[in-house]
N, C-alpha and C. Protein backbone atom coordinates (compact mmCIF):
# COMPACT_ATOMS: atom_id res chain seq x y z
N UNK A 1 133.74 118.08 94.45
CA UNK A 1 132.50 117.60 93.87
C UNK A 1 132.33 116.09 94.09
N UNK A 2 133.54 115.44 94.46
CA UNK A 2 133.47 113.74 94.22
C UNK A 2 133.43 113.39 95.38
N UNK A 3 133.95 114.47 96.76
CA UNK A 3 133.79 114.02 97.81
C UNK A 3 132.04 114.51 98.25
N UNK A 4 131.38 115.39 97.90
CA UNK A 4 130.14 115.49 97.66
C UNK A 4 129.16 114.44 97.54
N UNK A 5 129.59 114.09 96.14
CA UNK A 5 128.47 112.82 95.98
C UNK A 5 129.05 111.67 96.53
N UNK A 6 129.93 110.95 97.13
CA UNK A 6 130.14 110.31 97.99
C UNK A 6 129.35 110.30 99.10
N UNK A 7 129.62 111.91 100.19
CA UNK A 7 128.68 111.47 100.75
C UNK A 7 127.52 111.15 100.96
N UNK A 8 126.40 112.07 99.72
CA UNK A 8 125.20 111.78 99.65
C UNK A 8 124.57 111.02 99.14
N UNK A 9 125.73 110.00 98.70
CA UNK A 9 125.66 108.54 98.43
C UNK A 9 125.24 107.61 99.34
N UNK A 10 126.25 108.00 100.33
CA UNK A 10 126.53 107.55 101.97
C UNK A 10 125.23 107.77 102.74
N UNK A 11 124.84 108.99 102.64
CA UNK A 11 123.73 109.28 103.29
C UNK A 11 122.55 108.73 102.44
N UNK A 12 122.13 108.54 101.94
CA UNK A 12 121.03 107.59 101.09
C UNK A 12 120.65 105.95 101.43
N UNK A 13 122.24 105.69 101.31
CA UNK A 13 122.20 104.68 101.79
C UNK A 13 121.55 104.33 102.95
N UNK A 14 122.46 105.30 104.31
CA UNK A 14 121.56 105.36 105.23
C UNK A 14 120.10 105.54 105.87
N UNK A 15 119.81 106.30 104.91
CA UNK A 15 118.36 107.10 104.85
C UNK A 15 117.53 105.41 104.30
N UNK A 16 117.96 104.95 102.81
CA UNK A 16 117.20 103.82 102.93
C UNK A 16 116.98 102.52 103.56
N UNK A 17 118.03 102.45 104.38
CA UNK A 17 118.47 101.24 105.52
C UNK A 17 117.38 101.91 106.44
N UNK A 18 117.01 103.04 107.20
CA UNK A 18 116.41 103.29 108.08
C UNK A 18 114.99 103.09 107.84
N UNK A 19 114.71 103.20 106.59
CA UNK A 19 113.57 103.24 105.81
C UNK A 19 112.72 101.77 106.00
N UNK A 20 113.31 101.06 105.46
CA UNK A 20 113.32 99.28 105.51
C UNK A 20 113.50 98.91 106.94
N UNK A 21 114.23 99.25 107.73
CA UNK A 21 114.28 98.54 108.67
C UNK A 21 113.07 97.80 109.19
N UNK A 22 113.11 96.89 109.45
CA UNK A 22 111.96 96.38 110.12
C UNK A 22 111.84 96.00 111.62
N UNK A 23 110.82 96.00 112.05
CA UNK A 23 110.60 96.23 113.69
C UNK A 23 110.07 94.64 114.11
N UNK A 24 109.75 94.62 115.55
CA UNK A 24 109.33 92.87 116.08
C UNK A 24 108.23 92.87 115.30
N UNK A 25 107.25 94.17 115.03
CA UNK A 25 105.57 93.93 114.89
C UNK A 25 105.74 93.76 113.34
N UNK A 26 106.94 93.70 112.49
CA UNK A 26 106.84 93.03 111.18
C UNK A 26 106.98 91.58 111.24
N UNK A 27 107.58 91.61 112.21
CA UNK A 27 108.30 89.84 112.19
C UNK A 27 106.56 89.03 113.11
N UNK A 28 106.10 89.42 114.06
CA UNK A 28 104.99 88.94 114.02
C UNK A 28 104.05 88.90 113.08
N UNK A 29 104.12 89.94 112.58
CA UNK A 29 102.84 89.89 111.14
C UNK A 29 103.55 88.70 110.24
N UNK A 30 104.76 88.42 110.23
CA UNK A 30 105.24 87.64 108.84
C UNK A 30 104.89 86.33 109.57
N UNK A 31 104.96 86.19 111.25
CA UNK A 31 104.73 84.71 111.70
C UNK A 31 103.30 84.68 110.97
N UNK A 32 102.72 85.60 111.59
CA UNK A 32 100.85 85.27 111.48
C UNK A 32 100.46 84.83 109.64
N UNK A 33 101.38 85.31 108.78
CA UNK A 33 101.26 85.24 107.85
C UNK A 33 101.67 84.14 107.20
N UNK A 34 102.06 82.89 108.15
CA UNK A 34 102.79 81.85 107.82
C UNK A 34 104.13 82.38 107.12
N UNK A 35 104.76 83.08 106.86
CA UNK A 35 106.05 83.26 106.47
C UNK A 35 107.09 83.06 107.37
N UNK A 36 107.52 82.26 108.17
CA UNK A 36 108.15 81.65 109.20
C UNK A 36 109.49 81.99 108.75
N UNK A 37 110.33 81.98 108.13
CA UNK A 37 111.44 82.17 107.59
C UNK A 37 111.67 83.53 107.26
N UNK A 38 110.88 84.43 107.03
CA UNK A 38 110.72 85.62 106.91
C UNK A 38 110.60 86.54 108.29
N UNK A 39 110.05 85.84 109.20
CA UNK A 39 109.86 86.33 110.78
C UNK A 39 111.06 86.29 111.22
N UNK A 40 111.55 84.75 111.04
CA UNK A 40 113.11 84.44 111.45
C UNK A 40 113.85 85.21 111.46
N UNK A 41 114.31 86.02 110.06
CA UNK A 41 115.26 86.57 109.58
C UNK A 41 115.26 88.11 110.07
N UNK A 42 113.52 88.17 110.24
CA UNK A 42 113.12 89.78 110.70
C UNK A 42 113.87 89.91 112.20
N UNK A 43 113.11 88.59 113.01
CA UNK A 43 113.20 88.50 114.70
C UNK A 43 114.84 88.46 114.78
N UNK A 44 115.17 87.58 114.21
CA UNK A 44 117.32 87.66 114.82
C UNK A 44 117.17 88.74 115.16
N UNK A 45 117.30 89.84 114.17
CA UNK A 45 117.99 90.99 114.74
C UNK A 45 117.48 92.40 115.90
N UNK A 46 116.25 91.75 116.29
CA UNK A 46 115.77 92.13 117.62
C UNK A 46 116.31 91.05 119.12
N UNK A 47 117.17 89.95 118.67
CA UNK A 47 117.40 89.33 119.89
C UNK A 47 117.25 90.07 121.22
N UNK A 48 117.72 90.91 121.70
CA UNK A 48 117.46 91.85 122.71
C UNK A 48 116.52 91.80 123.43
N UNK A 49 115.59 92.19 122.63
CA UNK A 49 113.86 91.77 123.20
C UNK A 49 113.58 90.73 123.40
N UNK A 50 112.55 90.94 124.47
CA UNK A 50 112.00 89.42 124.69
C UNK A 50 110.83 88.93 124.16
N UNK A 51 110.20 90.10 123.71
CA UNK A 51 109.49 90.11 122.84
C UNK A 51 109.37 89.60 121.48
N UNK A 52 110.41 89.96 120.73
CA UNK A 52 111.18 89.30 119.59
C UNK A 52 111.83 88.00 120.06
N UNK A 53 112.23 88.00 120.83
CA UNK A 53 113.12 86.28 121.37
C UNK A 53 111.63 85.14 121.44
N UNK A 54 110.77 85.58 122.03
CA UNK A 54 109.68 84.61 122.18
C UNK A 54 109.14 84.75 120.58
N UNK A 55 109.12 85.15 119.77
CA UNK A 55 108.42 84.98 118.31
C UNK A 55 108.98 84.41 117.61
N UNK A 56 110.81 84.57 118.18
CA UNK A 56 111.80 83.84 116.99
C UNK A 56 111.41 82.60 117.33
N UNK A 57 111.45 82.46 118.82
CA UNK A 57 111.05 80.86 119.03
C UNK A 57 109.94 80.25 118.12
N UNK A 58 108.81 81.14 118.63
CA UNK A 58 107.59 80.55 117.95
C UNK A 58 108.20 80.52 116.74
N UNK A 59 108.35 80.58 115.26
CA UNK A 59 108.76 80.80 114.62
C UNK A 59 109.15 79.63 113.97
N UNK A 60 110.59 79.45 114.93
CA UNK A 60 111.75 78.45 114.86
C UNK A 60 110.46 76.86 115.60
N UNK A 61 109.68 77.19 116.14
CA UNK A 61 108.98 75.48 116.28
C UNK A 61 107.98 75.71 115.35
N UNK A 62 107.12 76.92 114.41
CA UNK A 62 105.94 76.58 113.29
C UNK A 62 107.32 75.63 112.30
N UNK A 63 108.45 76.01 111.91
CA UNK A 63 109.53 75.55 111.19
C UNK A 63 109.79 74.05 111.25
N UNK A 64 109.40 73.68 112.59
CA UNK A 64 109.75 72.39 112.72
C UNK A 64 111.13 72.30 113.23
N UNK A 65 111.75 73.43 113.15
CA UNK A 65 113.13 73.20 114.15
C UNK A 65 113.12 73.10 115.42
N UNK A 66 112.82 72.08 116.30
CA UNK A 66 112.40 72.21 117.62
C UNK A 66 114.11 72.69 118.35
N UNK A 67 115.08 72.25 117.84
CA UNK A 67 116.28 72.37 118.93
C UNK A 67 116.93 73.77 118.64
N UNK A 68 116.38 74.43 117.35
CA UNK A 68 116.87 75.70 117.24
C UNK A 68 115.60 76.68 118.26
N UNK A 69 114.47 76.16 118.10
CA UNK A 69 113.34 76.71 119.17
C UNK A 69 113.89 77.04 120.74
N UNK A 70 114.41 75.14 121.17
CA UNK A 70 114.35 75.46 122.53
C UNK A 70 115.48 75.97 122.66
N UNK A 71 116.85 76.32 121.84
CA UNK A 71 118.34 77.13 122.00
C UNK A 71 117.46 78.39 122.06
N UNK A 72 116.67 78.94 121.96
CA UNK A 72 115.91 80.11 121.91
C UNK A 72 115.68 80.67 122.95
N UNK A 73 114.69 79.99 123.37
CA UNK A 73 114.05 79.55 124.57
C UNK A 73 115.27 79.86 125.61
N UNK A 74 115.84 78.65 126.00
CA UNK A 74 116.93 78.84 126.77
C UNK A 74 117.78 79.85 126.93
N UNK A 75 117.88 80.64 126.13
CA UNK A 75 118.67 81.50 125.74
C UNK A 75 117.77 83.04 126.73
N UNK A 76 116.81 83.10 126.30
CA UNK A 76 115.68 84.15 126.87
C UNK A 76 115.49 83.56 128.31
N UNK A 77 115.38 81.97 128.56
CA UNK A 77 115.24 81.72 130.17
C UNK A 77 116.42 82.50 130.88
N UNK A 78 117.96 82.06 130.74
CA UNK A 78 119.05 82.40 131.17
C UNK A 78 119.52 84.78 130.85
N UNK A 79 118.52 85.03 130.09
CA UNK A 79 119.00 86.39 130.12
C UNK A 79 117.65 87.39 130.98
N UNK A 80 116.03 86.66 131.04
CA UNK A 80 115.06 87.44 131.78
C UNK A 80 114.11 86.20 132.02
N UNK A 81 114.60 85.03 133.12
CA UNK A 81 113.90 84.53 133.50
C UNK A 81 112.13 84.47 133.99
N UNK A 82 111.79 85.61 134.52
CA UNK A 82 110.60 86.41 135.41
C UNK A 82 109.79 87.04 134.26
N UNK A 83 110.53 87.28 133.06
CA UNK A 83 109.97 88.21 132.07
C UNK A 83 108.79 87.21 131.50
N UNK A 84 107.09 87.95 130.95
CA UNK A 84 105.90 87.37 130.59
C UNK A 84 106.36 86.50 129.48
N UNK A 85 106.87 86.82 128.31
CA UNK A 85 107.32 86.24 126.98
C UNK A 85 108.20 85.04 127.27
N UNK A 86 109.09 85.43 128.18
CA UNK A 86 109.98 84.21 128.37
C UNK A 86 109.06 83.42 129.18
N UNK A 87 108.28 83.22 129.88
CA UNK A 87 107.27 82.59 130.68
C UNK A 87 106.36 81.85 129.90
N UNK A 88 106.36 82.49 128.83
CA UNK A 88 105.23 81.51 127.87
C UNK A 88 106.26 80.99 126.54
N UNK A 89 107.40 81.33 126.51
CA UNK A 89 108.16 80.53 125.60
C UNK A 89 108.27 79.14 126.52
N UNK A 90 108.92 79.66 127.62
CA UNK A 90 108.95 78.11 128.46
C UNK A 90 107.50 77.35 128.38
N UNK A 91 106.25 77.80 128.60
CA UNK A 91 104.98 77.14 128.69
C UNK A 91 105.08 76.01 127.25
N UNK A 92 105.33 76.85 126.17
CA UNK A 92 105.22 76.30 125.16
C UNK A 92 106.17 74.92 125.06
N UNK A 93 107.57 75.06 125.20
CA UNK A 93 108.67 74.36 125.29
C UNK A 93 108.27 72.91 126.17
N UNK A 94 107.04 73.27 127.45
CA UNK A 94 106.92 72.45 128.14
C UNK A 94 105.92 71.28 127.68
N UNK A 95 105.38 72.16 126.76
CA UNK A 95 103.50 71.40 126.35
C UNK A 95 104.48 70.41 125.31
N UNK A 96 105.21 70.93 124.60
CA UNK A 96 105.63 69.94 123.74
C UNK A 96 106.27 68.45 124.05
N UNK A 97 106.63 68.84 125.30
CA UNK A 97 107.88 68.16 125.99
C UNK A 97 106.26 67.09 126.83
N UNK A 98 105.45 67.51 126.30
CA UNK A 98 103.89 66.89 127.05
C UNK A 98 103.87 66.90 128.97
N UNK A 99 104.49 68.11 129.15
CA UNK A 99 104.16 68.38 130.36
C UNK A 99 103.43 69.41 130.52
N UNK A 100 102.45 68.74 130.72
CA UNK A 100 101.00 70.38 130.27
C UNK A 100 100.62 70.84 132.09
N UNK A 101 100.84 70.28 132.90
CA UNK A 101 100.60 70.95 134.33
C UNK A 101 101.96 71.73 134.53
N UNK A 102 103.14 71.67 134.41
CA UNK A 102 103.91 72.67 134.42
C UNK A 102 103.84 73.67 133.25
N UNK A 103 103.48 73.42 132.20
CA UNK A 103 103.43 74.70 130.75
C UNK A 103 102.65 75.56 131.81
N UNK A 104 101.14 74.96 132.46
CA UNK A 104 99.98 75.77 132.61
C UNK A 104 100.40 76.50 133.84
N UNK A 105 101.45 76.06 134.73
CA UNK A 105 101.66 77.17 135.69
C UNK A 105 102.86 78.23 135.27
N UNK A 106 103.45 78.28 134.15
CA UNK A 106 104.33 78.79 133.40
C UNK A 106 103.18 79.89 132.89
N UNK A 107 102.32 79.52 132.27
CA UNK A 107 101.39 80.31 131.51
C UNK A 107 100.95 81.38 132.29
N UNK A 108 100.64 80.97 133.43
CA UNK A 108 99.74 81.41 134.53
C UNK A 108 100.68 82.69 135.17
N UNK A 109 101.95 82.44 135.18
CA UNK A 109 103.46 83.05 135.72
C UNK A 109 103.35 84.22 134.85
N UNK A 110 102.96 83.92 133.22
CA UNK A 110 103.22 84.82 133.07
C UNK A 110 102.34 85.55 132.79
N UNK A 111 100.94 85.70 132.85
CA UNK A 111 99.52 85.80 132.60
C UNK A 111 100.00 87.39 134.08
N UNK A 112 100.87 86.67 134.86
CA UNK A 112 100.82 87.64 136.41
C UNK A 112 101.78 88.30 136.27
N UNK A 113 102.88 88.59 135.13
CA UNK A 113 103.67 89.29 135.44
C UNK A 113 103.59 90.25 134.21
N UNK A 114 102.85 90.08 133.29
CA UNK A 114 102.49 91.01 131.99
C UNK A 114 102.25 92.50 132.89
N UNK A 115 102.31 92.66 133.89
CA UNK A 115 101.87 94.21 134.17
C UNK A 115 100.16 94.66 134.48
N UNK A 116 99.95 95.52 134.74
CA UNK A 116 98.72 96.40 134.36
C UNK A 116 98.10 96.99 133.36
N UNK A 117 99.10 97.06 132.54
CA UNK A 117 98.19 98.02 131.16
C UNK A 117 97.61 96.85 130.22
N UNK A 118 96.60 97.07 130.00
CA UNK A 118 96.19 96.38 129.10
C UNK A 118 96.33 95.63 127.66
N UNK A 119 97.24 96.93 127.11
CA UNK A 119 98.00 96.42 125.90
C UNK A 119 98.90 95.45 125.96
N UNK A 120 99.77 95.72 126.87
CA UNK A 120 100.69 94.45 127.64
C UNK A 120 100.14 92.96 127.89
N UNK A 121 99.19 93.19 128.86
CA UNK A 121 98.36 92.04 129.27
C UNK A 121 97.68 91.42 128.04
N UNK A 122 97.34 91.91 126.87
CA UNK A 122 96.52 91.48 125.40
C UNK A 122 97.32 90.55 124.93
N UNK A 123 98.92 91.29 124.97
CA UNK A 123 99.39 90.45 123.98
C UNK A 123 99.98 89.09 124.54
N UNK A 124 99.93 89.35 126.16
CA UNK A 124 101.07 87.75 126.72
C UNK A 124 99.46 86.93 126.37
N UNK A 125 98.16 87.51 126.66
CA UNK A 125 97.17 86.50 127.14
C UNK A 125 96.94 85.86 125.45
N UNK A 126 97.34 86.90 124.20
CA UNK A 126 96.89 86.01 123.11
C UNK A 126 98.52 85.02 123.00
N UNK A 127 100.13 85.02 123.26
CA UNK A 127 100.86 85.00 122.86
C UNK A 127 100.69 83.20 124.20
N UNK A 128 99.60 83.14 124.87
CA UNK A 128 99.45 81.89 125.61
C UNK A 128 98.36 81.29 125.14
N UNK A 129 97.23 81.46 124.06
CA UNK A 129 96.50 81.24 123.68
C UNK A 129 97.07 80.59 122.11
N UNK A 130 98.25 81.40 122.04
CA UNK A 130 98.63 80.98 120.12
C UNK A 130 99.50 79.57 120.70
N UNK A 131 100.27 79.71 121.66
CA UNK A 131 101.29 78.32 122.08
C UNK A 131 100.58 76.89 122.53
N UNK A 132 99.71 77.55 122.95
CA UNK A 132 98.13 76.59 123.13
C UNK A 132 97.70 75.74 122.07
N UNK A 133 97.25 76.59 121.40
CA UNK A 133 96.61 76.35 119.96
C UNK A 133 97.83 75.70 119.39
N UNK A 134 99.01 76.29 119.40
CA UNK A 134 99.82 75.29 118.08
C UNK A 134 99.93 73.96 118.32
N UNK A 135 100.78 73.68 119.41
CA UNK A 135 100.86 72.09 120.17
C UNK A 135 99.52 71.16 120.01
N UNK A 136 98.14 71.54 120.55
CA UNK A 136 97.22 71.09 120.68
C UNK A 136 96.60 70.40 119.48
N UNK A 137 96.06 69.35 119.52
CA UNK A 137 95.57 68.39 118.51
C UNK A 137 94.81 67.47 118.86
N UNK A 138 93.67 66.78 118.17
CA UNK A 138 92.61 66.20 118.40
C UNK A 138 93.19 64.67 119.22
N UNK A 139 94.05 64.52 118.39
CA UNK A 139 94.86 63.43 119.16
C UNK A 139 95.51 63.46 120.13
N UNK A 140 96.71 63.91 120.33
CA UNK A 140 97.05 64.05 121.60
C UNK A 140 96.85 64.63 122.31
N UNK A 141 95.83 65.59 122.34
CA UNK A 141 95.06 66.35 123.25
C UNK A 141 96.60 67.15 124.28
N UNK A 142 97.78 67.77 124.34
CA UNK A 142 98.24 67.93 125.06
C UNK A 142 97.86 69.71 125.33
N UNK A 143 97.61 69.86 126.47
CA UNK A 143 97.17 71.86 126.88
C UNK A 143 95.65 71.40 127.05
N UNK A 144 95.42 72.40 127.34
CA UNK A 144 93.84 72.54 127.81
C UNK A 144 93.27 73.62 126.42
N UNK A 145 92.56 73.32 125.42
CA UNK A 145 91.93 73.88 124.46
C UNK A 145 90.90 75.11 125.08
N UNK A 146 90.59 74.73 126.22
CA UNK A 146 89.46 75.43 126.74
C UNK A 146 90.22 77.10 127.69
N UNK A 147 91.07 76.73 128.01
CA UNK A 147 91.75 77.28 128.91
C UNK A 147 92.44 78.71 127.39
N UNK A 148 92.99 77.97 126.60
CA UNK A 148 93.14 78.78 125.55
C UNK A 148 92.36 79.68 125.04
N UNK A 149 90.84 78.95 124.68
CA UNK A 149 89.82 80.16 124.45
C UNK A 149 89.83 80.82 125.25
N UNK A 150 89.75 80.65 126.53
CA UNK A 150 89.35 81.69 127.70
C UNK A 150 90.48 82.68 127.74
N UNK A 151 91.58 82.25 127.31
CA UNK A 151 92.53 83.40 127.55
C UNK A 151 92.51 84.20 126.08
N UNK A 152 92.20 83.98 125.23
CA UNK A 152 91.50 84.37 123.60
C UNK A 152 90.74 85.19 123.73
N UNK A 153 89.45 84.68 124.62
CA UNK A 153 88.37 85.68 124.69
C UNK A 153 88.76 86.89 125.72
N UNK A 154 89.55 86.66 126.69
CA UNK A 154 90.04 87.73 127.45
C UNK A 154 90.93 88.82 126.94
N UNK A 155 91.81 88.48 125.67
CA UNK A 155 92.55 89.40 125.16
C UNK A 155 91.63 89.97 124.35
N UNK A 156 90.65 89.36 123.70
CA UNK A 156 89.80 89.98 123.32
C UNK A 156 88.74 91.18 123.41
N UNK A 157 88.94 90.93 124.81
CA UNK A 157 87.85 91.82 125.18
C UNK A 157 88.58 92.66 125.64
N UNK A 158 89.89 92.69 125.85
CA UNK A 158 90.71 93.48 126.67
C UNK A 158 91.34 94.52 125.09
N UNK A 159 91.45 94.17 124.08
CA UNK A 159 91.74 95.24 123.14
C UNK A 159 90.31 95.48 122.85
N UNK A 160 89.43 94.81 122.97
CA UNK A 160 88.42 95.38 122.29
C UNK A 160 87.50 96.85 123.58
N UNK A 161 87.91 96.88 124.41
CA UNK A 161 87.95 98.21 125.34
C UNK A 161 89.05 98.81 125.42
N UNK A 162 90.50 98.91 124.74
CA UNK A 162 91.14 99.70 124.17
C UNK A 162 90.32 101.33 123.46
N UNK A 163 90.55 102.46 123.77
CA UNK A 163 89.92 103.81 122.85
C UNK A 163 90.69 103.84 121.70
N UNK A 164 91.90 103.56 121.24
CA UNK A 164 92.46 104.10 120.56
C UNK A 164 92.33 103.09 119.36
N UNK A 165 91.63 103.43 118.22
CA UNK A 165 91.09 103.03 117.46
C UNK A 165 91.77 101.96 116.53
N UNK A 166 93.67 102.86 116.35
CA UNK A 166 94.55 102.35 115.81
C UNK A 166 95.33 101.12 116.62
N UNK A 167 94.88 101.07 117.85
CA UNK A 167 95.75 99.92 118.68
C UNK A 167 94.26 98.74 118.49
N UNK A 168 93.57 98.86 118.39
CA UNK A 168 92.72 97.89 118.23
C UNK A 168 92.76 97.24 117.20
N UNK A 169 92.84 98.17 115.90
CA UNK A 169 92.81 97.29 114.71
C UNK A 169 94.23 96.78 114.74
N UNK A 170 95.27 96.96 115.35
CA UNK A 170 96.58 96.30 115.01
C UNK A 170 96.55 94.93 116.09
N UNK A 171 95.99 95.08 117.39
CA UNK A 171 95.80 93.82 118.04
C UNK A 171 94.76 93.07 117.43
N UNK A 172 93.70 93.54 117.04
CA UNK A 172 92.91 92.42 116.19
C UNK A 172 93.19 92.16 115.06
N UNK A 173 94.24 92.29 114.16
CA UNK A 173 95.24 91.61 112.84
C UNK A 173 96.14 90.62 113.74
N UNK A 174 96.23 91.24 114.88
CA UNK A 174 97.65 89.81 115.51
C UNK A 174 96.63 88.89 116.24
N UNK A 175 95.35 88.81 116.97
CA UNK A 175 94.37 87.80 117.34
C UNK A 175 93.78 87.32 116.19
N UNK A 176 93.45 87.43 115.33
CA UNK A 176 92.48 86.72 114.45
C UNK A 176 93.01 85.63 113.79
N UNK A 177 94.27 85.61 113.53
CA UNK A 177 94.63 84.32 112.87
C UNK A 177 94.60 83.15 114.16
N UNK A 178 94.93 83.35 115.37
CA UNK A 178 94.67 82.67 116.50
C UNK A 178 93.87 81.91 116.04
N UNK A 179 92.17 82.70 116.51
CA UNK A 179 91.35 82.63 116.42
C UNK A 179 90.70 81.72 115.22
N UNK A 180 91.02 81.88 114.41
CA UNK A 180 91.01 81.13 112.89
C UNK A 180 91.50 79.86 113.01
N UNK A 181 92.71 79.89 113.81
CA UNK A 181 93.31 77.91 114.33
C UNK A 181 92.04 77.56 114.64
N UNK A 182 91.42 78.12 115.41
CA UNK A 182 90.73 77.11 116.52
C UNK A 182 88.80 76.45 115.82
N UNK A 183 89.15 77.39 114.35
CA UNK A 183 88.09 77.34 113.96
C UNK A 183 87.93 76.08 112.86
């Protein structure tokens, strides 16, 4: 009987660990949500992805940690150089560093290697539009503001001819706060 409820102790446990777990698309919602520390903690444990590696970054520079950012960064250059996410972590890394003609052919790198499908292509073109927007400021003007909308309005239009009703409303919860910077 005691080895019984042991295990279905055991198994509960498990059952509610699987339950909670959380995925990259929580840890982006917690960036978009300004909860930066909360993304953090979500994104670590997707390191793997590059997907998750480029958000921890973002993340780790809304934080103001720039050297835990670019250990990020670097980290995703040296494991999928060619990859879209790592292409615009570097863009970002670069604008800061106020080299905005290399960010923009970084951007561009990876604008071309997001693939064909559209869902893909939505998210590098808003995920170069948000790195845009953060750096950018009335003052130092560093990135092209304009170049950002245009890649804004293109992801835009690119989920917004998405059919599937449920992928639209989840890419337009991850564009709108963008969108809202710039407003």
């Amino acid at each position: 009987m005691m080895k019984k409820t042991i295990h279905l102790l055991a198994l509960g446990v498990l059952l509610n660990a699987g339950v909670y777990a959380q995925s990259v698309e929580d840890g982006v919602k917690a960036y978009y949500n300004g909860n930066y520390a909360s993304a953090v903690s979500i994104l670590e444990k997707h390191g793997d992805k590059q997907e998750a590696a480029y958000w921890l970054a973002e993340s780790y520079f809304a934080l103001g940690k720039g050297a835990l950012a670019k250990a990020a960064v670097d980290k995703t250059i040296a494991a999928k150089p060619g990859d879209a996410y790592t292409l615009v972590a570097k863009g970002h890394s670069l604008l800061l560093e106020n080299k905005a003609a290399e960010a923009g052919q970084s951007f561009e790198a990876a604008i071309a290697a997001a693939g064909k499908k559209d869902e893909d292509k939505a998210k590098i073109l808003n995920a170069v539009g948000n790195a845009i927007t953060r750096v950018y400021n009335n003052i130092d003007k560093v990135g092209d503001i304009k170049y950002a909308v245009a890649k804004l309005e293109e992801a835009k239009n690119l989920v917004m001819g998405m059919k599937e009703k449920a992928v639209i409303q989840n890419y337009w919860q991850i564009l709108t706060p963008t969108w809202q910077m710039l407003l």
